[in-house]
Protein backbone atom coordinates (compact mmCIF):
# COMPACT_ATOMS: atom_id res chain seq x y z
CA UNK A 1 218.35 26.66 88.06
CA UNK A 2 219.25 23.29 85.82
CA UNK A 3 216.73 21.65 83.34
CA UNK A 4 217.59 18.86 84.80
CA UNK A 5 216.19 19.26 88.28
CA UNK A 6 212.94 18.95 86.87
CA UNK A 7 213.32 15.65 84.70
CA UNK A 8 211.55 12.64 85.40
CA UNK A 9 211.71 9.10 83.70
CA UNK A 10 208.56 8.38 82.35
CA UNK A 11 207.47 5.10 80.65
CA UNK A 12 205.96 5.38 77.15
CA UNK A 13 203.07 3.55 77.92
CA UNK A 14 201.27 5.66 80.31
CA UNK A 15 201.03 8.41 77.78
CA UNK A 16 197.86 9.00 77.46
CA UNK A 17 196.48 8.26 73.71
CA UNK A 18 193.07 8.72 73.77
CA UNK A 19 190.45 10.72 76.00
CA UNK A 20 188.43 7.93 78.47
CA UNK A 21 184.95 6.99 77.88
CA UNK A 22 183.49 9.57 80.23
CA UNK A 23 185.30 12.59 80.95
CA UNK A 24 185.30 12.88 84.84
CA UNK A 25 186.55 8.97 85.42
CA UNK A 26 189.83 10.11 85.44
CA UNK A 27 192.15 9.21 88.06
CA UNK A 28 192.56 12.28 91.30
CA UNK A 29 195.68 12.84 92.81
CA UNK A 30 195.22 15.29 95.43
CA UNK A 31 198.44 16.28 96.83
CA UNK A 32 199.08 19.13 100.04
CA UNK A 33 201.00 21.60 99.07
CA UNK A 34 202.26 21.64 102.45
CA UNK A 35 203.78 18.71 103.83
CA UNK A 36 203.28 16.85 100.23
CA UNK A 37 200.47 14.39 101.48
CA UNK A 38 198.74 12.41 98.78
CA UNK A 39 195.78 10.86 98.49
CA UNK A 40 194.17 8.86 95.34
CA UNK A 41 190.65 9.53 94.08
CA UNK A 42 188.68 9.89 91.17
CA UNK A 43 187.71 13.51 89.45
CA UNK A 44 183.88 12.62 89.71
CA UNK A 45 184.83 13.20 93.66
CA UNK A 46 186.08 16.46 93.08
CA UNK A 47 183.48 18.40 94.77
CA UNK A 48 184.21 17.04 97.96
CA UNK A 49 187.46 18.79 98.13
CA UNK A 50 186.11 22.38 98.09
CA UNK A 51 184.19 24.50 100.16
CA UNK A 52 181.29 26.84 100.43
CA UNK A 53 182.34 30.10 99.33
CA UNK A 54 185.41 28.89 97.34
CA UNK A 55 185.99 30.40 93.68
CA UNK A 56 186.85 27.84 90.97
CA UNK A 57 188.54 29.78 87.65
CA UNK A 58 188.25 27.90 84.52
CA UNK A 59 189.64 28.63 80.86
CA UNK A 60 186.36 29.01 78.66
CA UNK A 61 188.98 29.27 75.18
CA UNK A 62 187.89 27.08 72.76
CA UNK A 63 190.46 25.60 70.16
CA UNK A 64 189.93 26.00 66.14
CA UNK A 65 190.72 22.68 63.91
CA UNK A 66 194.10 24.82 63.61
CA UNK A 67 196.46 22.44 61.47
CA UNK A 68 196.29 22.26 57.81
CA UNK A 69 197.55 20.27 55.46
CA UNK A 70 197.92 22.04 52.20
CA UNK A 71 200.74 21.95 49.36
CA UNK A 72 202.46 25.10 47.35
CA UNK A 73 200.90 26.14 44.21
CA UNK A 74 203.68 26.02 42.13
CA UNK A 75 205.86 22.91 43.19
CA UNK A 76 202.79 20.89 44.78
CA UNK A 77 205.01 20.09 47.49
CA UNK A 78 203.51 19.25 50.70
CA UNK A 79 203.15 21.93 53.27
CA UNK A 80 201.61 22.18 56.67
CA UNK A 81 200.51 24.99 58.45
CA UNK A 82 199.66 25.18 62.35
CA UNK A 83 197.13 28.58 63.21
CA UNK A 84 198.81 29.59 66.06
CA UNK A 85 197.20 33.99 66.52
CA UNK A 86 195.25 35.89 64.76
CA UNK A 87 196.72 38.78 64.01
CA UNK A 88 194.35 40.39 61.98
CA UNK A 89 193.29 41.08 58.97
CA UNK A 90 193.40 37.35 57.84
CA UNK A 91 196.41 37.54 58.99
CA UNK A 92 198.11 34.77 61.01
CA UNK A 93 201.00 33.51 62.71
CA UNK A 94 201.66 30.14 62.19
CA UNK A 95 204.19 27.09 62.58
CA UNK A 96 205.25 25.99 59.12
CA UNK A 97 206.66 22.12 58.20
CA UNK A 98 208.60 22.29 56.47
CA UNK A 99 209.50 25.88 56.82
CA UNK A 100 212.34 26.06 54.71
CA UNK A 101 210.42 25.34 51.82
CA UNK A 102 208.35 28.88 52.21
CA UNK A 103 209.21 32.23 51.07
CA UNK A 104 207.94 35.59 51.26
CA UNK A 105 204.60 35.43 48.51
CA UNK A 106 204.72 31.69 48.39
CA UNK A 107 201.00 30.45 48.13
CA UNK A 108 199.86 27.29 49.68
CA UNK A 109 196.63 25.80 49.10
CA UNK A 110 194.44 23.85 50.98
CA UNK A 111 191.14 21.94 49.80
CA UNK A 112 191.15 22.37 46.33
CA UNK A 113 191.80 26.30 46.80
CA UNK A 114 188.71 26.58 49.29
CA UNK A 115 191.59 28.20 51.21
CA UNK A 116 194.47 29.79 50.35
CA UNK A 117 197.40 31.12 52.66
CA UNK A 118 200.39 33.85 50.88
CA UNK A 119 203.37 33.62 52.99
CA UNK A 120 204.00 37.53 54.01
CA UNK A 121 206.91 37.14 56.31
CA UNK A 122 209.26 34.24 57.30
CA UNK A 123 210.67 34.30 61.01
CA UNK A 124 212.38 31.82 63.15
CA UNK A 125 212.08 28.87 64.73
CA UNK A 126 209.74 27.59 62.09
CA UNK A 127 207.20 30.53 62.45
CA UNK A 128 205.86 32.51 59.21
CA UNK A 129 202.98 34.81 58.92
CA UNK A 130 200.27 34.20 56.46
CA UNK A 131 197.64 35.77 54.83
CA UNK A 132 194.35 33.49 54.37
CA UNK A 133 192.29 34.38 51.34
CA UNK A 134 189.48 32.75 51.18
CA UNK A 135 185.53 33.24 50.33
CA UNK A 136 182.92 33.25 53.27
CA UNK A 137 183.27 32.08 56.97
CA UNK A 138 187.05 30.83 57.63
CA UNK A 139 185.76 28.96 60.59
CA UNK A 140 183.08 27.23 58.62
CA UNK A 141 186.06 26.22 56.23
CA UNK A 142 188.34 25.30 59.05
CA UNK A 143 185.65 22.98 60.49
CA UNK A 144 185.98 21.35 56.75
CA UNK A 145 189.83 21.60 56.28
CA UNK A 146 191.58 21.28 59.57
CA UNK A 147 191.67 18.68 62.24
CA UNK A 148 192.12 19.34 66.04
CA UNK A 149 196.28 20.34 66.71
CA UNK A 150 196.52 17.25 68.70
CA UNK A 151 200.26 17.34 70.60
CA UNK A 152 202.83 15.55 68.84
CA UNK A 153 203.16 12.67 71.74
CA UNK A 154 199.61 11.53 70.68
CA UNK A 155 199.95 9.11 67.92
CA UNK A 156 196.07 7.81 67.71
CA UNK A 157 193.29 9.64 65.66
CA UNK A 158 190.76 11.34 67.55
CA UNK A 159 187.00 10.32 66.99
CA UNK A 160 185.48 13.24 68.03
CA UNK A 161 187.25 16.64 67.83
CA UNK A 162 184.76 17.85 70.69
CA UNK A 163 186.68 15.58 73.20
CA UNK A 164 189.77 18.06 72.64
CA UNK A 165 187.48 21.35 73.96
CA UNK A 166 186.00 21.34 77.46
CA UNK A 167 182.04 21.52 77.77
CA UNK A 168 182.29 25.34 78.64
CA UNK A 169 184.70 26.44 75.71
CA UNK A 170 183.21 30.19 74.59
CA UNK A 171 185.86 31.49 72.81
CA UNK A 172 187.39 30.37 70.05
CA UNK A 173 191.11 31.38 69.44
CA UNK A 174 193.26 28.16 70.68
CA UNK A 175 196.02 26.15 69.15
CA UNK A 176 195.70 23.72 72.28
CA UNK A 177 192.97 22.67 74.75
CA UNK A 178 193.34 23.75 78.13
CA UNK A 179 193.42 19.80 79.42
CA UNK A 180 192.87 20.55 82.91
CA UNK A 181 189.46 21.28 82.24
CA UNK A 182 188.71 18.26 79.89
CA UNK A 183 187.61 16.22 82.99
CA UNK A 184 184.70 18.58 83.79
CA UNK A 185 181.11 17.26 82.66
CA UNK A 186 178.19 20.09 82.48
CA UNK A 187 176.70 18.20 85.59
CA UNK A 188 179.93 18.09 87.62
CA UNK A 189 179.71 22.09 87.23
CA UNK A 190 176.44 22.26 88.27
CA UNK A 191 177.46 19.66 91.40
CA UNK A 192 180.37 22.68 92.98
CA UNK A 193 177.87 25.33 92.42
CA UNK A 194 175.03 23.87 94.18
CA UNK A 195 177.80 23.21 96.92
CA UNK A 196 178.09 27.12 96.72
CA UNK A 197 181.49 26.82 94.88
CA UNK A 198 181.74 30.05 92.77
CA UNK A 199 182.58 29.29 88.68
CA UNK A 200 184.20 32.05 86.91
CA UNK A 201 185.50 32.31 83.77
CA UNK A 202 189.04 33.66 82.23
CA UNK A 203 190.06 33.40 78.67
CA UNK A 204 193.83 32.60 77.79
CA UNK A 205 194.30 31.62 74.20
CA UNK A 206 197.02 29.06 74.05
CA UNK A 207 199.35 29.40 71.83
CA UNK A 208 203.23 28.76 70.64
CA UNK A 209 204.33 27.82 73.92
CA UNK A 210 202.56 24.63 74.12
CA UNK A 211 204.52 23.04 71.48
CA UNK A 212 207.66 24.44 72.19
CA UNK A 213 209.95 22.83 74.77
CA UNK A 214 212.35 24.47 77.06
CA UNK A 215 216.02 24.37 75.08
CA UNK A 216 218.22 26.28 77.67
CA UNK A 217 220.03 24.65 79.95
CA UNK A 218 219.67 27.39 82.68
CA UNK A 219 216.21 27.80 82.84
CA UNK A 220 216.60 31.91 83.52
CA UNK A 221 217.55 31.88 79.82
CA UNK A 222 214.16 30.65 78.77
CA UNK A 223 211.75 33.14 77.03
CA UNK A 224 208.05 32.47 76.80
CA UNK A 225 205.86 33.09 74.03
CA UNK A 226 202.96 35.83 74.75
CA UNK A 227 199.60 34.41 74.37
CA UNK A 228 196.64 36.58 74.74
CA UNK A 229 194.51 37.01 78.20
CA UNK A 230 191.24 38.21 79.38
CA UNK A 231 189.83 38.66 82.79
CA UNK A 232 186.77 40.98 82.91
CA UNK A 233 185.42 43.25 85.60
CA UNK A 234 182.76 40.78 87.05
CA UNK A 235 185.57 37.84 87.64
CA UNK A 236 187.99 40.68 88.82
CA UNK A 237 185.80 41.92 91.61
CA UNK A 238 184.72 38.48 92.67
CA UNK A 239 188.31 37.71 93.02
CA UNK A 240 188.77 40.78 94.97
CA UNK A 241 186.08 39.65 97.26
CA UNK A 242 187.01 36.52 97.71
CA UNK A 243 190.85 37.48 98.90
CA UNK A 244 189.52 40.38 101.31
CA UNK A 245 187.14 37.33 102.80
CA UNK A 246 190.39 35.31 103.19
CA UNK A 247 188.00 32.56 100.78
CA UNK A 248 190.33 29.84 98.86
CA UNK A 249 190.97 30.57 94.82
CA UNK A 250 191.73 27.64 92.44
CA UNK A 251 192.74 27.80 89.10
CA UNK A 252 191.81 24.96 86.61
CA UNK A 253 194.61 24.36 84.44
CA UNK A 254 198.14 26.55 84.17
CA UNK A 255 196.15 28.74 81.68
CA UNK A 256 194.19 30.00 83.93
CA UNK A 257 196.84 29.88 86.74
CA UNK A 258 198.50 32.59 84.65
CA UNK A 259 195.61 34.57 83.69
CA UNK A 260 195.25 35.18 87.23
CA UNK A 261 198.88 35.83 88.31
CA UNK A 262 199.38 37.74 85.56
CA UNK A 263 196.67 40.24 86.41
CA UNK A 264 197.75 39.84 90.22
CA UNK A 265 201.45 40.91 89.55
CA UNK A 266 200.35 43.83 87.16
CA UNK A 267 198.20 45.32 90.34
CA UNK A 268 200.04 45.04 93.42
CA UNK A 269 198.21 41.48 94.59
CA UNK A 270 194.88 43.00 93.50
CA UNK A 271 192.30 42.18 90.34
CA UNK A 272 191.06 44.49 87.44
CA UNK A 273 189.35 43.98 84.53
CA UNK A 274 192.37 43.20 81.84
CA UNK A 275 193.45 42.05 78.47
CA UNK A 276 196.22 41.40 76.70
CA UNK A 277 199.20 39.00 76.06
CA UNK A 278 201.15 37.93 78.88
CA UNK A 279 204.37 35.96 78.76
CA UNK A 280 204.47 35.13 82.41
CA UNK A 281 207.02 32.43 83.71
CA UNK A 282 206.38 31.22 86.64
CA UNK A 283 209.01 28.77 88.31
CA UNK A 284 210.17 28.09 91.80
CA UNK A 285 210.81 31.37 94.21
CA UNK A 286 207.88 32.86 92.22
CA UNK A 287 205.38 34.17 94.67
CA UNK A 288 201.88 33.58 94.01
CA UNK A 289 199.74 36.71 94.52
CA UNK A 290 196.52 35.51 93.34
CA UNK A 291 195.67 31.29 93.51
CA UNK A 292 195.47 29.08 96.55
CA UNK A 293 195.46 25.94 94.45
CA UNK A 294 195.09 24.35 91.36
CA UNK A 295 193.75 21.81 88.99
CA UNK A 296 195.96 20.72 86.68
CA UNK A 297 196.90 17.30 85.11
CA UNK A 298 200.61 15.30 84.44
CA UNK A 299 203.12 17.08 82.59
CA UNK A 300 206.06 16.67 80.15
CA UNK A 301 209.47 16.31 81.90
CA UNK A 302 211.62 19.43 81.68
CA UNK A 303 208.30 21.99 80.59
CA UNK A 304 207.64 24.96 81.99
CA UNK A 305 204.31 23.57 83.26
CA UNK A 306 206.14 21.02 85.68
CA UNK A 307 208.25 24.10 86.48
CA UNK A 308 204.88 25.89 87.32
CA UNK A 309 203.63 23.37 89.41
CA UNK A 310 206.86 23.03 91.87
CA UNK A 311 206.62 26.66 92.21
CA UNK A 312 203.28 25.97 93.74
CA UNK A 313 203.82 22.60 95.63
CA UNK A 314 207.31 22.43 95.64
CA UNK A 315 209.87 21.01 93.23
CA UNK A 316 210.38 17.62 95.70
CA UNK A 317 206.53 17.14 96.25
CA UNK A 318 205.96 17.32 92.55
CA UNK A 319 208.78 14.69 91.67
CA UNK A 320 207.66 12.62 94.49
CA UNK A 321 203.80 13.08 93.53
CA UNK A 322 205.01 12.05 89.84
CA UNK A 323 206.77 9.33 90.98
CA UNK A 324 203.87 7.65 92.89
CA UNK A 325 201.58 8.17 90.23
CA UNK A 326 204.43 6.53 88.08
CA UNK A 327 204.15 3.48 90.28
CA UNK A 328 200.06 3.60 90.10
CA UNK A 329 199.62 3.58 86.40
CA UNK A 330 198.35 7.44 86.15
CA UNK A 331 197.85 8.52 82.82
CA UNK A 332 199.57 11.50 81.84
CA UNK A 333 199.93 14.31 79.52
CA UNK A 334 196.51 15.91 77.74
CA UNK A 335 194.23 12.86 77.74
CA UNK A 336 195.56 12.08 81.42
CA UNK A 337 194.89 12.06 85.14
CA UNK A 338 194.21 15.14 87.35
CA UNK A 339 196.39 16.51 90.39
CA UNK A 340 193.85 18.63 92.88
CA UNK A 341 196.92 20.63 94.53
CA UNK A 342 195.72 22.78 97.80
């Protein structure tokens, strides 16, 4: 399977730059997974697409101001780190620009020395691990140091770093929003469950992955980056339920797409209460074992999240689908549209 069967020319100008006025204005593409049908809404109508009874899984992560500018103690040249997982201890992985100017024990300092970060092992692909040393809360002093890891298409500041978490993030641990859920408002929530809609929760911390396109030619030769998952007993047994009922599961966003398959795949088609890192790929001739649809928005040509998406629609109906929203001036990418797939 070629890279190239799933690129798509895509003009510069519908990139999203900056999140709309009110989250759930947003353009709807709702697109059968069957015949590849489309029809054009808006995400405020959302509700209206789902059923009594139906579960709706979102991603409650929340993402930490994870990049930091900062410069080397000795040469005051300047350094930035990206937070990318905690591994403990103060100790983190992260993507390093310019890499090749850290070595094992280098010490880079941020905000005067409010934060400090000793370089304890340099890997590839521009990854080192860190240790932070630092006095009191480091997410207090990342809310004063670092700005949202914005992805490196989006070229304008953002105004308010709460417009790159959704209104349920929980749990912080993100070097990336999970976008799909950005066009959710706190009333639109409460809209599905007075429909009867059941809202669950998963937690996928996104990590490397995210910033990392796909390189290989044949995409077989690809290898994903582990991020770390949660599902817990409550949201397994409701999914459970909801399969032995024959009742309709969406996922909202990929994140949460591979939460669920991942915990699907592990158990024979059935839920349990899991955690861990997962470095699912999921691309056409997958089989899905756990969704029925998804939310998700436009994505980068060649990524393993348009690869995703054809596994679930099909790779023609999502070129075709991107192509029409192409034509009608859909925004794409993390401050985009939505596609309702079912």
């Amino acid at each position: 399977m070629n890279i190239n069967d799933f690129d798509y020319d895509l003009p510069q100008e519908l990139i999203a730059q900056t999140p709309l006025k009110n989250r759930s204005d947003s353009k709807l593409m709702v697109l059968n997974k069957d015949n590849g049908d489309i029809k054009h809404d808006y995400f405020y109508n959302i509700t209206n697409y789902f059923n009594k009874g139906d579960v709706l899984v979102l991603n409650d992560t929340k993402v930490i101001p994870a990049r930091l500018i900062g410069e080397k103690e000795d040469t005051k040249a300047h350094i930035e780190l990206l937070l990318l997982n905690d591994l403990g201890n103060d100790t983190w992985e992260c993507l390093a620009k310019p890499q090749k100017r850290l070595h094992k024990d280098t010490i880079v300092v941020f905000g005067n020395g409010m934060l400090k970060a000793r370089v304890e092992e340099v890997l590839d692909e521009g990854i080192v691990h860190v240790k932070l040393l630092y006095d009191g809360i480091l997410m207090e002093i990342l809310d004063k140091l670092g700005t949202m890891p914005l992805p490196p298409y989006i070229h304008e500041k953002l105004q308010d770093n709460n417009r790159y978490q959704t209104v349920y993030a929980k749990n912080i641990g993100s070097a990336a929003a999970p976008t799909a859920g950005l066009h959710f408002t706190k009333e639109l929530l409460k809209e599905l469950e007075n429909k009867g809609v059941i809202i669950k929760y998963v937690t996928l911390h996104v990590g490397l992955g995210t910033f990392r396109p796909v390189m290989e030619e044949n995409i077989l030769e690809h290898k994903m980056h582990s991020e770390f998952f949660i599902m817990n007993k409550d949201v397994a047994e409701t999914l459970n339920l909801a399969k032995q009922e024959g009742r309709k599961i969406y996922a909202v966003g990929t994140t949460s797409c591979r939460t669920i398959e991942t915990v699907a795949s592990k158990n024979n088609g059935k839920f349990v209460a899991m955690s861990g890192n997962t470095d699912i790929f999921i691309y056409p001739g997958y089989k899905f074992q756990g969704i029925d649809g998804l939310i998700t928005n436009f994505h980068l040509p060649k990524s393993t999240l348009v690869m995703l998406v054809s596994a679930l629609a099909g790779r023609e109906n999502i070129l075709n689908a991107y192509k029409i929203a192409i034509q009608n001036n859909y925004r794409f990418f993390s401050f985009g549209d939505a596609m309702l797939i079912k």
